[in-house]
PDB file of N, CA and C in Angstrom:
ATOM      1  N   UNK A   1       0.820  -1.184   0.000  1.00  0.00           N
ATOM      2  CA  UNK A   1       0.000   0.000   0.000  1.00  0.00           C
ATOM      3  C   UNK A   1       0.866   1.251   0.000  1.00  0.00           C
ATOM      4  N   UNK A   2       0.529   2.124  -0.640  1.00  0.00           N
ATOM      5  CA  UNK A   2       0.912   3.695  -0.352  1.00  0.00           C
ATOM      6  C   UNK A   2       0.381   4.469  -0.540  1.00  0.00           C
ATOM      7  N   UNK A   3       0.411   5.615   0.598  1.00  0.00           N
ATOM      8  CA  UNK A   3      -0.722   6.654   0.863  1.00  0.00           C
ATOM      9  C   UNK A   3       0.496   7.968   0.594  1.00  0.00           C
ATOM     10  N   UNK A   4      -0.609   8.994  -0.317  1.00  0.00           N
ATOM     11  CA  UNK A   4      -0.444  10.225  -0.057  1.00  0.00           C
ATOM     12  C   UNK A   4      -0.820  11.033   1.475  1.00  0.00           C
ATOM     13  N   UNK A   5      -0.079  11.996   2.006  1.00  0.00           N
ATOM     14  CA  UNK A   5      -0.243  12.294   2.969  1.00  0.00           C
ATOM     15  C   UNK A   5      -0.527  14.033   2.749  1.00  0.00           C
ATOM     16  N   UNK A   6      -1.157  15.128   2.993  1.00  0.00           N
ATOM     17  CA  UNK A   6      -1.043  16.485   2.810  1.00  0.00           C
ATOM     18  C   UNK A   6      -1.873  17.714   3.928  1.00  0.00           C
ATOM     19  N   UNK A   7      -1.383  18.483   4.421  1.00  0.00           N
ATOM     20  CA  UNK A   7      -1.943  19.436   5.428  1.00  0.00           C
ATOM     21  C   UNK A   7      -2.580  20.557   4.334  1.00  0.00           C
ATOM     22  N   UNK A   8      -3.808  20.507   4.712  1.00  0.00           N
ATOM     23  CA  UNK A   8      -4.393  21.946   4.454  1.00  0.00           C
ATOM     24  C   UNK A   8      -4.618  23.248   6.009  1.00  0.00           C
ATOM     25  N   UNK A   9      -4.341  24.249   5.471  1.00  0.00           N
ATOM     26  CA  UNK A   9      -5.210  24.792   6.630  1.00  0.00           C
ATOM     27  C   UNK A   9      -6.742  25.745   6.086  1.00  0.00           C
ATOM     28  N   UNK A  10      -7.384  25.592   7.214  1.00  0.00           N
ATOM     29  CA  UNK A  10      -9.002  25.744   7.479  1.00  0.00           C
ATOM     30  C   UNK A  10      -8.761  26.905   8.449  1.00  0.00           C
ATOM     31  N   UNK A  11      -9.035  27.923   8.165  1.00  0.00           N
ATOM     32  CA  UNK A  11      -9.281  28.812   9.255  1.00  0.00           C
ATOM     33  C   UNK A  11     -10.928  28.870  10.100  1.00  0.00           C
ATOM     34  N   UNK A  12     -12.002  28.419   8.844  1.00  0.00           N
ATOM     35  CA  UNK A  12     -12.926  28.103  10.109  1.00  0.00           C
ATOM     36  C   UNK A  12     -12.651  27.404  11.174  1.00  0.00           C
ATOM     37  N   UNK A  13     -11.932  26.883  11.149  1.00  0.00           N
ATOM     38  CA  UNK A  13     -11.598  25.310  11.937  1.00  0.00           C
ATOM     39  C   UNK A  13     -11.569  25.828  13.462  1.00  0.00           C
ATOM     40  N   UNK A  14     -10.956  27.344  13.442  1.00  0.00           N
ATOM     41  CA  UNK A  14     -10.315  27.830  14.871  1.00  0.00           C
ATOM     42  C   UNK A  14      -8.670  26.825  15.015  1.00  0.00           C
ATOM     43  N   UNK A  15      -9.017  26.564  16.648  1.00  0.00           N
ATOM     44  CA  UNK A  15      -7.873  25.823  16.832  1.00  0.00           C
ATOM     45  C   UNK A  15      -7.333  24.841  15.977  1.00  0.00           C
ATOM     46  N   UNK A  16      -8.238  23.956  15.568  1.00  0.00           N
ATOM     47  CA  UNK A  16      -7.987  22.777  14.820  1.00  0.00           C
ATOM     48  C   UNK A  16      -8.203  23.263  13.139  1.00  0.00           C
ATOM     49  N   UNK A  17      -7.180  24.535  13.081  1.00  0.00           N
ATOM     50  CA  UNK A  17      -7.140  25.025  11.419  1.00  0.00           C
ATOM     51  C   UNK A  17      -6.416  23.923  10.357  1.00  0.00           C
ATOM     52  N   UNK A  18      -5.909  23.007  11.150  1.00  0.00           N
ATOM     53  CA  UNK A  18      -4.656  21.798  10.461  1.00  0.00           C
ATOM     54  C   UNK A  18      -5.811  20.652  10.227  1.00  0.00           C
ATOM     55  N   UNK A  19      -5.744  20.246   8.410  1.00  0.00           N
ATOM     56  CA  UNK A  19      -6.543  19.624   8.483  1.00  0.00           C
ATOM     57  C   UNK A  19      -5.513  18.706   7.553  1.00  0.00           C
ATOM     58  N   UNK A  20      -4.975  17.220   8.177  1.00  0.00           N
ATOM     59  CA  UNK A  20      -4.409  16.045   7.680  1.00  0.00           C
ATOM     60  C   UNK A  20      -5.252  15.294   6.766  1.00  0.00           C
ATOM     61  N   UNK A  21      -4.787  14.814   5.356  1.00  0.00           N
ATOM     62  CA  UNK A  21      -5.682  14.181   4.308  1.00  0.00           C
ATOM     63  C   UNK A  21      -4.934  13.408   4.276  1.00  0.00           C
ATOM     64  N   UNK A  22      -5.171  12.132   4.340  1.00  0.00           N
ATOM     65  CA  UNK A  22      -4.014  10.524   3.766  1.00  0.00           C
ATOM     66  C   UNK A  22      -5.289   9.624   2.808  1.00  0.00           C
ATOM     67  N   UNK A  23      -4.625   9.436   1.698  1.00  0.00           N
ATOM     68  CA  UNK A  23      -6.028   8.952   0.652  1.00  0.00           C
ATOM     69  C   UNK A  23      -4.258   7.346   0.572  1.00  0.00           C
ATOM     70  N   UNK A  24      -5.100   6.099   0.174  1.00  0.00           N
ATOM     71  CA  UNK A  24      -5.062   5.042   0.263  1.00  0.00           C
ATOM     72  C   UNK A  24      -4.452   4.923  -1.530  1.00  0.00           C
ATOM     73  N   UNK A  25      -3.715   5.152  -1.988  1.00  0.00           N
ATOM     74  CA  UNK A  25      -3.520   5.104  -4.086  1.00  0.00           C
ATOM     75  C   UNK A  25      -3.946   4.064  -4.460  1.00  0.00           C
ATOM     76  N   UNK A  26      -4.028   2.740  -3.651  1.00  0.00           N
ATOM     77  CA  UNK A  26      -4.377   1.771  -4.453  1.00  0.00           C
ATOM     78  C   UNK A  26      -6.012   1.670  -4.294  1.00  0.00           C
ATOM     79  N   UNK A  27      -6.522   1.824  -2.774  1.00  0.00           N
ATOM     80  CA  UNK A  27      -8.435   1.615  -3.080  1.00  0.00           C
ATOM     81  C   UNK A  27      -8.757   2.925  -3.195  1.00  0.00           C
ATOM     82  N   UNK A  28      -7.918   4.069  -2.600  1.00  0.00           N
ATOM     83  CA  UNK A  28      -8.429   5.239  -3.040  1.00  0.00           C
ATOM     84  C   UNK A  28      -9.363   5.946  -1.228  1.00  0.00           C
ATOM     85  N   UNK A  29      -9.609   5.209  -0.734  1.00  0.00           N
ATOM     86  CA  UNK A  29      -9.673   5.488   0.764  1.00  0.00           C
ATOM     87  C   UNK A  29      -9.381   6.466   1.460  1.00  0.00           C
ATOM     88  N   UNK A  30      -9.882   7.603   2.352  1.00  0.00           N
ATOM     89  CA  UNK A  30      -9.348   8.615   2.491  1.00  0.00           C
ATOM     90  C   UNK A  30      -9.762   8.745   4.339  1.00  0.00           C
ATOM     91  N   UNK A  31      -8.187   9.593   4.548  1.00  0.00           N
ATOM     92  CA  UNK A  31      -8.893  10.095   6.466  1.00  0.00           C
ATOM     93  C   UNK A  31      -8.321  11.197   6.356  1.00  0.00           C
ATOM     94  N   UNK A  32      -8.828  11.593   7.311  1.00  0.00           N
ATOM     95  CA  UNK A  32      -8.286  13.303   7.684  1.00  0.00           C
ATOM     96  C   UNK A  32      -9.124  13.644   9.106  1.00  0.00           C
ATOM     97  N   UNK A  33      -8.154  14.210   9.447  1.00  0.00           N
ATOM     98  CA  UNK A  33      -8.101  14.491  11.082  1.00  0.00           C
ATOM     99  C   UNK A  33      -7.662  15.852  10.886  1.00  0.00           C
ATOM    100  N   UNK A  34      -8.546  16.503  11.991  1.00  0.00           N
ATOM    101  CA  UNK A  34      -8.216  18.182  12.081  1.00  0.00           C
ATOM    102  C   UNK A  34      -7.208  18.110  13.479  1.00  0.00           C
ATOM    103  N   UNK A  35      -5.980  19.199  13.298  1.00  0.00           N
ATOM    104  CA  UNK A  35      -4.964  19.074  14.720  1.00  0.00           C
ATOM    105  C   UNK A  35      -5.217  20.708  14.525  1.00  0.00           C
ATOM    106  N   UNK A  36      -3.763  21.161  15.985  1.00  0.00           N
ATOM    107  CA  UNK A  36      -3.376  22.306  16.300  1.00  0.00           C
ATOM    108  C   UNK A  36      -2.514  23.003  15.845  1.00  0.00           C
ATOM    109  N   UNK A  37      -1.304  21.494  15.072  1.00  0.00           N
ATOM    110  CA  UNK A  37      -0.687  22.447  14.677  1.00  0.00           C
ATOM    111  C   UNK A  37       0.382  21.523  13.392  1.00  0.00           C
ATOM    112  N   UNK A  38       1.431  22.261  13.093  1.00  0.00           N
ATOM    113  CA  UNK A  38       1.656  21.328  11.850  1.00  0.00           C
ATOM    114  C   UNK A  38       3.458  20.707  12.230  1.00  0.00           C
ATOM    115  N   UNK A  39       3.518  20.026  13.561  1.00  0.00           N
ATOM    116  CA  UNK A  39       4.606  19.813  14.076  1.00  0.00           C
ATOM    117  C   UNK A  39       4.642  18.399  13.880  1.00  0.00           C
ATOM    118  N   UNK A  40       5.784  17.695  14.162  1.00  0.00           N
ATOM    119  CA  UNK A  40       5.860  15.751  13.406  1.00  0.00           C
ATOM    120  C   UNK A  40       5.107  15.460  14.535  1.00  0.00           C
ATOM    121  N   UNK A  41       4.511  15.886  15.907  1.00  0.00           N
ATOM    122  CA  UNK A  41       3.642  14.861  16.965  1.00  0.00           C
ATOM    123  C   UNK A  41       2.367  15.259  16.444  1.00  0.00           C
ATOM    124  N   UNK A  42       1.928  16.198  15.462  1.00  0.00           N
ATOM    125  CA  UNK A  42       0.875  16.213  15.033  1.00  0.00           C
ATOM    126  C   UNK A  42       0.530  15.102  13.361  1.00  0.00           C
ATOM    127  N   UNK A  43       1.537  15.520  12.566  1.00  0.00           N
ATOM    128  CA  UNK A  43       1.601  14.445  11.510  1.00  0.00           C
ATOM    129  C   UNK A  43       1.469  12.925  12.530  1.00  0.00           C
ATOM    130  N   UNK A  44       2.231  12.184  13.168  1.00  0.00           N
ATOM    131  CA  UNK A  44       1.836  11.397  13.591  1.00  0.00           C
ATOM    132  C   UNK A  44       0.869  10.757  14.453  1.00  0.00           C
ATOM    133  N   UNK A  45       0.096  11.721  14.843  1.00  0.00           N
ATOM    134  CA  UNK A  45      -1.523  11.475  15.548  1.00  0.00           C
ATOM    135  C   UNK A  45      -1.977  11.242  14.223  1.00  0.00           C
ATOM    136  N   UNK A  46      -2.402  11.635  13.461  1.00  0.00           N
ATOM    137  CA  UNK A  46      -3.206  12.308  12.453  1.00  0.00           C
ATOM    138  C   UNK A  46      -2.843  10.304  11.914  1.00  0.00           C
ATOM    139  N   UNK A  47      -1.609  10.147  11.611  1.00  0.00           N
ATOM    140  CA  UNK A  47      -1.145   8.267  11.033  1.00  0.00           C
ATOM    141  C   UNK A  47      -2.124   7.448  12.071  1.00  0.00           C
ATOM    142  N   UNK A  48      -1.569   7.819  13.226  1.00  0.00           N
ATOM    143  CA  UNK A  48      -2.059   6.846  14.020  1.00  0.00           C
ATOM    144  C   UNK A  48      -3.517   6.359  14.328  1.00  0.00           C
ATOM    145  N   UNK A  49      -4.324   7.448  13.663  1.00  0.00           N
ATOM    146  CA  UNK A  49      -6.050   7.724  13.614  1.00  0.00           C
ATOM    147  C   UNK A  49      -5.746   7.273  12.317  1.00  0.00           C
ATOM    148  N   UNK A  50      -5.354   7.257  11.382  1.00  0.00           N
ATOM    149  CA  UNK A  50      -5.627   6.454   9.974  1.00  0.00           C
ATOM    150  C   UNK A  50      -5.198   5.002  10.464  1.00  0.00           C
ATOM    151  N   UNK A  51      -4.205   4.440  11.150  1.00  0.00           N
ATOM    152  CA  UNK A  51      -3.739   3.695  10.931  1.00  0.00           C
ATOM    153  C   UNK A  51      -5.017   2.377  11.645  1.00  0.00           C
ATOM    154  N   UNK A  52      -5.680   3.382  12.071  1.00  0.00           N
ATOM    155  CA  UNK A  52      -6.853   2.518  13.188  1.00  0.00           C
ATOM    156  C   UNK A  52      -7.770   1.954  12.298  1.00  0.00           C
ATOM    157  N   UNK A  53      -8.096   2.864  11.519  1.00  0.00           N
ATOM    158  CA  UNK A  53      -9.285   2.376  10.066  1.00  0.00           C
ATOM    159  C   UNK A  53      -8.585   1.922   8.997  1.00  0.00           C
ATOM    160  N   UNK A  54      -7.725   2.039   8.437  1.00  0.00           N
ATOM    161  CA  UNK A  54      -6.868   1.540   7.195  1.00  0.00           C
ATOM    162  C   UNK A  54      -6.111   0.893   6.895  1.00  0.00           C
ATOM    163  N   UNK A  55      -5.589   0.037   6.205  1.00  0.00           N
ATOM    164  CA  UNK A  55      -4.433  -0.177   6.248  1.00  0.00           C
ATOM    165  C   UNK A  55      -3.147  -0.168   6.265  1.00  0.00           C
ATOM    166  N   UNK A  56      -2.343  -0.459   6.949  1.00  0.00           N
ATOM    167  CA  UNK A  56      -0.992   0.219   7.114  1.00  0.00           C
ATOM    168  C   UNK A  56      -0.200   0.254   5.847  1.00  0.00           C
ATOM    169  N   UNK A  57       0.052   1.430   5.447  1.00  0.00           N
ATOM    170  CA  UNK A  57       0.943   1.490   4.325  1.00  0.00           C
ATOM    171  C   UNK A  57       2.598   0.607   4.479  1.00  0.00           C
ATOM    172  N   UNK A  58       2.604   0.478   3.373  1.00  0.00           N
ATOM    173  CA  UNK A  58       4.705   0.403   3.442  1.00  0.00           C
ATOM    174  C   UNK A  58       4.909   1.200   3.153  1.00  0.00           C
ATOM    175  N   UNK A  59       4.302   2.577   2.325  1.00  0.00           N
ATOM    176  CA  UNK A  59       4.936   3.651   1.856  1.00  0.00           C
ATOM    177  C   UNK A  59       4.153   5.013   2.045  1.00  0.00           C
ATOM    178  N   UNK A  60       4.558   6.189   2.805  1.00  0.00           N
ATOM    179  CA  UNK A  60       3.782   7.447   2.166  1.00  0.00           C
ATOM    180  C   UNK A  60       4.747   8.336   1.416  1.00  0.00           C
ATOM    181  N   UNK A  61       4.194   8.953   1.075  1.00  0.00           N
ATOM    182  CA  UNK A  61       5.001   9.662   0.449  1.00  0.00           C
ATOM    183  C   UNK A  61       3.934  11.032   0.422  1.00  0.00           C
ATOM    184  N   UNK A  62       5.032  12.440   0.990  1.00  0.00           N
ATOM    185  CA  UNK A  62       4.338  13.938   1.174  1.00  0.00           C
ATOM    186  C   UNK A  62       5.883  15.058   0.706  1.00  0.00           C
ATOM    187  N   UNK A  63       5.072  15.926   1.124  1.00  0.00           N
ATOM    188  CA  UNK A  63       5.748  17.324   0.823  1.00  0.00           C
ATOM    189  C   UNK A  63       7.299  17.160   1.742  1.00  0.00           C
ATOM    190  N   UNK A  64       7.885  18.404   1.438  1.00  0.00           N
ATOM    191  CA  UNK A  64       8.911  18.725   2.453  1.00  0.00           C
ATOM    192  C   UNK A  64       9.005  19.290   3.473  1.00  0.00           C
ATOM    193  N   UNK A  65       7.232  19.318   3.900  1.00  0.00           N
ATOM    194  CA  UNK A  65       6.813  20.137   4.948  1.00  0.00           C
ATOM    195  C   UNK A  65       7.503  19.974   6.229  1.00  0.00           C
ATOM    196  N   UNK A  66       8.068  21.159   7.221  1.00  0.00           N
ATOM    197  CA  UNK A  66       8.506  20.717   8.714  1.00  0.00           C
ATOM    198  C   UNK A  66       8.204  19.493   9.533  1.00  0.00           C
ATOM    199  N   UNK A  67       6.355  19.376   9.562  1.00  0.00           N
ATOM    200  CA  UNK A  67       6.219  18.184  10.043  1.00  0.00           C
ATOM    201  C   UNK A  67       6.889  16.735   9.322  1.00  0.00           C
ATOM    202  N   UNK A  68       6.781  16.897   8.267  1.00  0.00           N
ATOM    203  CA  UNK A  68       7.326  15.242   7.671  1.00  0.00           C
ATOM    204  C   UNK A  68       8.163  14.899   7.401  1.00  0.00           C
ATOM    205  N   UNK A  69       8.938  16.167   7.760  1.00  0.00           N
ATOM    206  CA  UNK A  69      10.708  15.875   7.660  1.00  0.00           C
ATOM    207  C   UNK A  69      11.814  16.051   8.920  1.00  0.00           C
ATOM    208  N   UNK A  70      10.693  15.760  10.451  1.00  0.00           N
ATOM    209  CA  UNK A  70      10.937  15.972  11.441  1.00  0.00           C
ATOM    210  C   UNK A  70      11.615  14.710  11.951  1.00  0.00           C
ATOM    211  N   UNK A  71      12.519  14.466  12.840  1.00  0.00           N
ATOM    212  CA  UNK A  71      13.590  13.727  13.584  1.00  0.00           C
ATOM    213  C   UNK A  71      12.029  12.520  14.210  1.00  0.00           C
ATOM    214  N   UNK A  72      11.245  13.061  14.640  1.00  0.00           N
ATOM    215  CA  UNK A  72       9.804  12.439  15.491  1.00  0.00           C
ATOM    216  C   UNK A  72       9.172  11.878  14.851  1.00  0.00           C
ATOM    217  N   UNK A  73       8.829  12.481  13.317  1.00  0.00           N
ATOM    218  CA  UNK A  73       7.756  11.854  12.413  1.00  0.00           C
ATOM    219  C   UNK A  73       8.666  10.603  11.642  1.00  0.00           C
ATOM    220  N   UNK A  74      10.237  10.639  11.578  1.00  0.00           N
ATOM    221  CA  UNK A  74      11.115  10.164  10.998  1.00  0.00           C
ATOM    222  C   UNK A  74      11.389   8.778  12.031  1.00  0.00           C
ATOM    223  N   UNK A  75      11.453   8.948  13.117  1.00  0.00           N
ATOM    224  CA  UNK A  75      11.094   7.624  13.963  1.00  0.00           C
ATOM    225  C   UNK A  75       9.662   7.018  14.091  1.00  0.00           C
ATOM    226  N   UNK A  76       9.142   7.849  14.210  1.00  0.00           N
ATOM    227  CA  UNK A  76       7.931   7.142  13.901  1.00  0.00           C
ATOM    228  C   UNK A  76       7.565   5.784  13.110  1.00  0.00           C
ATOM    229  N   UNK A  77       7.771   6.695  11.611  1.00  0.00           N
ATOM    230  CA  UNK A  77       7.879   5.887  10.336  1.00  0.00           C
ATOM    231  C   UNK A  77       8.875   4.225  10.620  1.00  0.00           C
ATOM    232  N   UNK A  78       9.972   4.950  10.838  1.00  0.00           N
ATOM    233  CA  UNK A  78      11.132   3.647  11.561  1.00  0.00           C
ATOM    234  C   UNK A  78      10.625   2.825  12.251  1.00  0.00           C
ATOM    235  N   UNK A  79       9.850   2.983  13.274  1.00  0.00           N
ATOM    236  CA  UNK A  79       9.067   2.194  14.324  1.00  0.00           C
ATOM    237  C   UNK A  79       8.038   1.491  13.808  1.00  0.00           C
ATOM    238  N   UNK A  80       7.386   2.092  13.182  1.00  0.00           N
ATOM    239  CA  UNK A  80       6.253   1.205  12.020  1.00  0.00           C
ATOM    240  C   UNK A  80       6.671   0.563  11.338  1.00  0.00           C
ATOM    241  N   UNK A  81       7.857   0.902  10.497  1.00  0.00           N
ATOM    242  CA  UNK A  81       8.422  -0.137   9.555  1.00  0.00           C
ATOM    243  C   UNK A  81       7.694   0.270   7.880  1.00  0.00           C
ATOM    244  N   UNK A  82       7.545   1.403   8.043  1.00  0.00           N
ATOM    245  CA  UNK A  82       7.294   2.859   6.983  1.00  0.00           C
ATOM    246  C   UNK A  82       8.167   3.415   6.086  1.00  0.00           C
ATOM    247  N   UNK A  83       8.415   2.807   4.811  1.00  0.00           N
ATOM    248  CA  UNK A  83       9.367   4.176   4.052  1.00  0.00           C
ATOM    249  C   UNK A  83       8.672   5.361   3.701  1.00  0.00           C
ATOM    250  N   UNK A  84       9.416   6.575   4.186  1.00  0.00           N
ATOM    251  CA  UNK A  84       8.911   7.325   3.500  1.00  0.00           C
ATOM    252  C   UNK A  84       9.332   8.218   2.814  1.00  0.00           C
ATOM    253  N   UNK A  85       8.532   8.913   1.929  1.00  0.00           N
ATOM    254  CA  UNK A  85       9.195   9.397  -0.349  1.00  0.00           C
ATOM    255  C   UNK A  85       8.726  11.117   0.181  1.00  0.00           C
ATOM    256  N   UNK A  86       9.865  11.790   0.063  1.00  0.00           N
ATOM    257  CA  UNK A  86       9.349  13.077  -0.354  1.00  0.00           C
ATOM    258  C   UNK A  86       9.246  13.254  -1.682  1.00  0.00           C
ATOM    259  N   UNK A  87       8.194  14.320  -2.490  1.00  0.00           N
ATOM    260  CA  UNK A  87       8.545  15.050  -3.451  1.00  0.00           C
ATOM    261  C   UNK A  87       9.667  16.201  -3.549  1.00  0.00           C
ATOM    262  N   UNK A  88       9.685  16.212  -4.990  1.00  0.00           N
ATOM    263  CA  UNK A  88      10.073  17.834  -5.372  1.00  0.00           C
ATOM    264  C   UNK A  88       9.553  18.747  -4.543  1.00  0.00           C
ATOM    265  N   UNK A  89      10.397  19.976  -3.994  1.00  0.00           N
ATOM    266  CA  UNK A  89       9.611  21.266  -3.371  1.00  0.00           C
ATOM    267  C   UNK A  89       9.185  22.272  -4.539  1.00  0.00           C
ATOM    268  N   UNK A  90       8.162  22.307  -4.418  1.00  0.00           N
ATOM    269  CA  UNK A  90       7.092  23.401  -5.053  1.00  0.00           C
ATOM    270  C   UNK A  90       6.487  23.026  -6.097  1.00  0.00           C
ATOM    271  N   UNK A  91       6.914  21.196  -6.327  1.00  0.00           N
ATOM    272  CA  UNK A  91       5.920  20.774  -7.754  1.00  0.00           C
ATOM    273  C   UNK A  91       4.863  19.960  -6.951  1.00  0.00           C
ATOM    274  N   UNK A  92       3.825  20.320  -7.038  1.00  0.00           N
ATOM    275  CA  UNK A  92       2.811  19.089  -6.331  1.00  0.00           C
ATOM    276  C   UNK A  92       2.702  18.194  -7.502  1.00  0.00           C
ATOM    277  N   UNK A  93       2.901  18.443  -8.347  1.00  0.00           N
ATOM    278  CA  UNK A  93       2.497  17.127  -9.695  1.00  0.00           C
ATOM    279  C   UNK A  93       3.082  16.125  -8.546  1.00  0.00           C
ATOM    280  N   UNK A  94       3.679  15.571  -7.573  1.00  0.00           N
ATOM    281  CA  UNK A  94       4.627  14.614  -7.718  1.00  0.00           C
ATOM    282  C   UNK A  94       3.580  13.952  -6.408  1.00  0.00           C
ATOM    283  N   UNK A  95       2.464  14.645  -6.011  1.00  0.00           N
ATOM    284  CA  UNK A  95       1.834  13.811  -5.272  1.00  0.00           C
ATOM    285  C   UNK A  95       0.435  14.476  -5.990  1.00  0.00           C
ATOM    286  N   UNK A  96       0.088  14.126  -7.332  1.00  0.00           N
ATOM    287  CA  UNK A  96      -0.989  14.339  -8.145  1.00  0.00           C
ATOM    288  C   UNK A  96      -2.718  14.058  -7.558  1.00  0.00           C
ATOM    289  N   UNK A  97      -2.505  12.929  -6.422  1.00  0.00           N
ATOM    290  CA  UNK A  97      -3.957  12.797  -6.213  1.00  0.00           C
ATOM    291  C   UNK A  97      -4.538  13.319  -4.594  1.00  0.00           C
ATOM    292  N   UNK A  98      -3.191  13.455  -3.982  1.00  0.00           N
ATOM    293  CA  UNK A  98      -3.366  14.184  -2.913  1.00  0.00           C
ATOM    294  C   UNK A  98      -3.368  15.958  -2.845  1.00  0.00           C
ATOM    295  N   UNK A  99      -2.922  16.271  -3.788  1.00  0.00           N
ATOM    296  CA  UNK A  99      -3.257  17.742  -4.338  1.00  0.00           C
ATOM    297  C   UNK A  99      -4.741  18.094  -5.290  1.00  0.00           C
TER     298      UNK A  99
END
């Protein structure tokens, strides 16, 4: 399996303006969890609430965002037994269905 992973922010949202999207590439499956903020203990809540309904990827692959290129979100992944693919910075083509 491999999931796209991507933060939008929602300012209706208030606190919870961070809104996590992980869609499933092969069934196409999607979660998203609203957080506080866009730090790797938030990327990894946001897994760990997908990981409850979905299936566990071997692969995500996201942006070069702070959270997903954090020392925390980077063990994480390790601990799961997770590779994970950045894109190019500033081409989203390279995660086409999560954009």
């Amino acid at each position: 399996e491999i999931w796209q992973t991507d933060v939008t922010h929602y300012a209706p949202f208030g606190r919870l303006r961070y809104v996590y999207v992980s869609i499933d590439t092969f069934s196409g499956a999607i979660c998203a969890s609203a957080h506080a903020g866009e730090k790797g203990r938030d990327v990894c809540r946001h897994w760990t609430r997908c990981f409850a309904t979905l299936v566990i990827p071997k692969l995500i692959k996201t942006d070069n965002g702070p959270g997903y290129i954090s020392q925390s979100t980077s063990l994480f992944l390790q601990q799961w037994g997770i590779e994970h693919v950045t894109g190019i910075p500033h081409n989203p083509t390279g995660q086409a269905i999560i954009e």
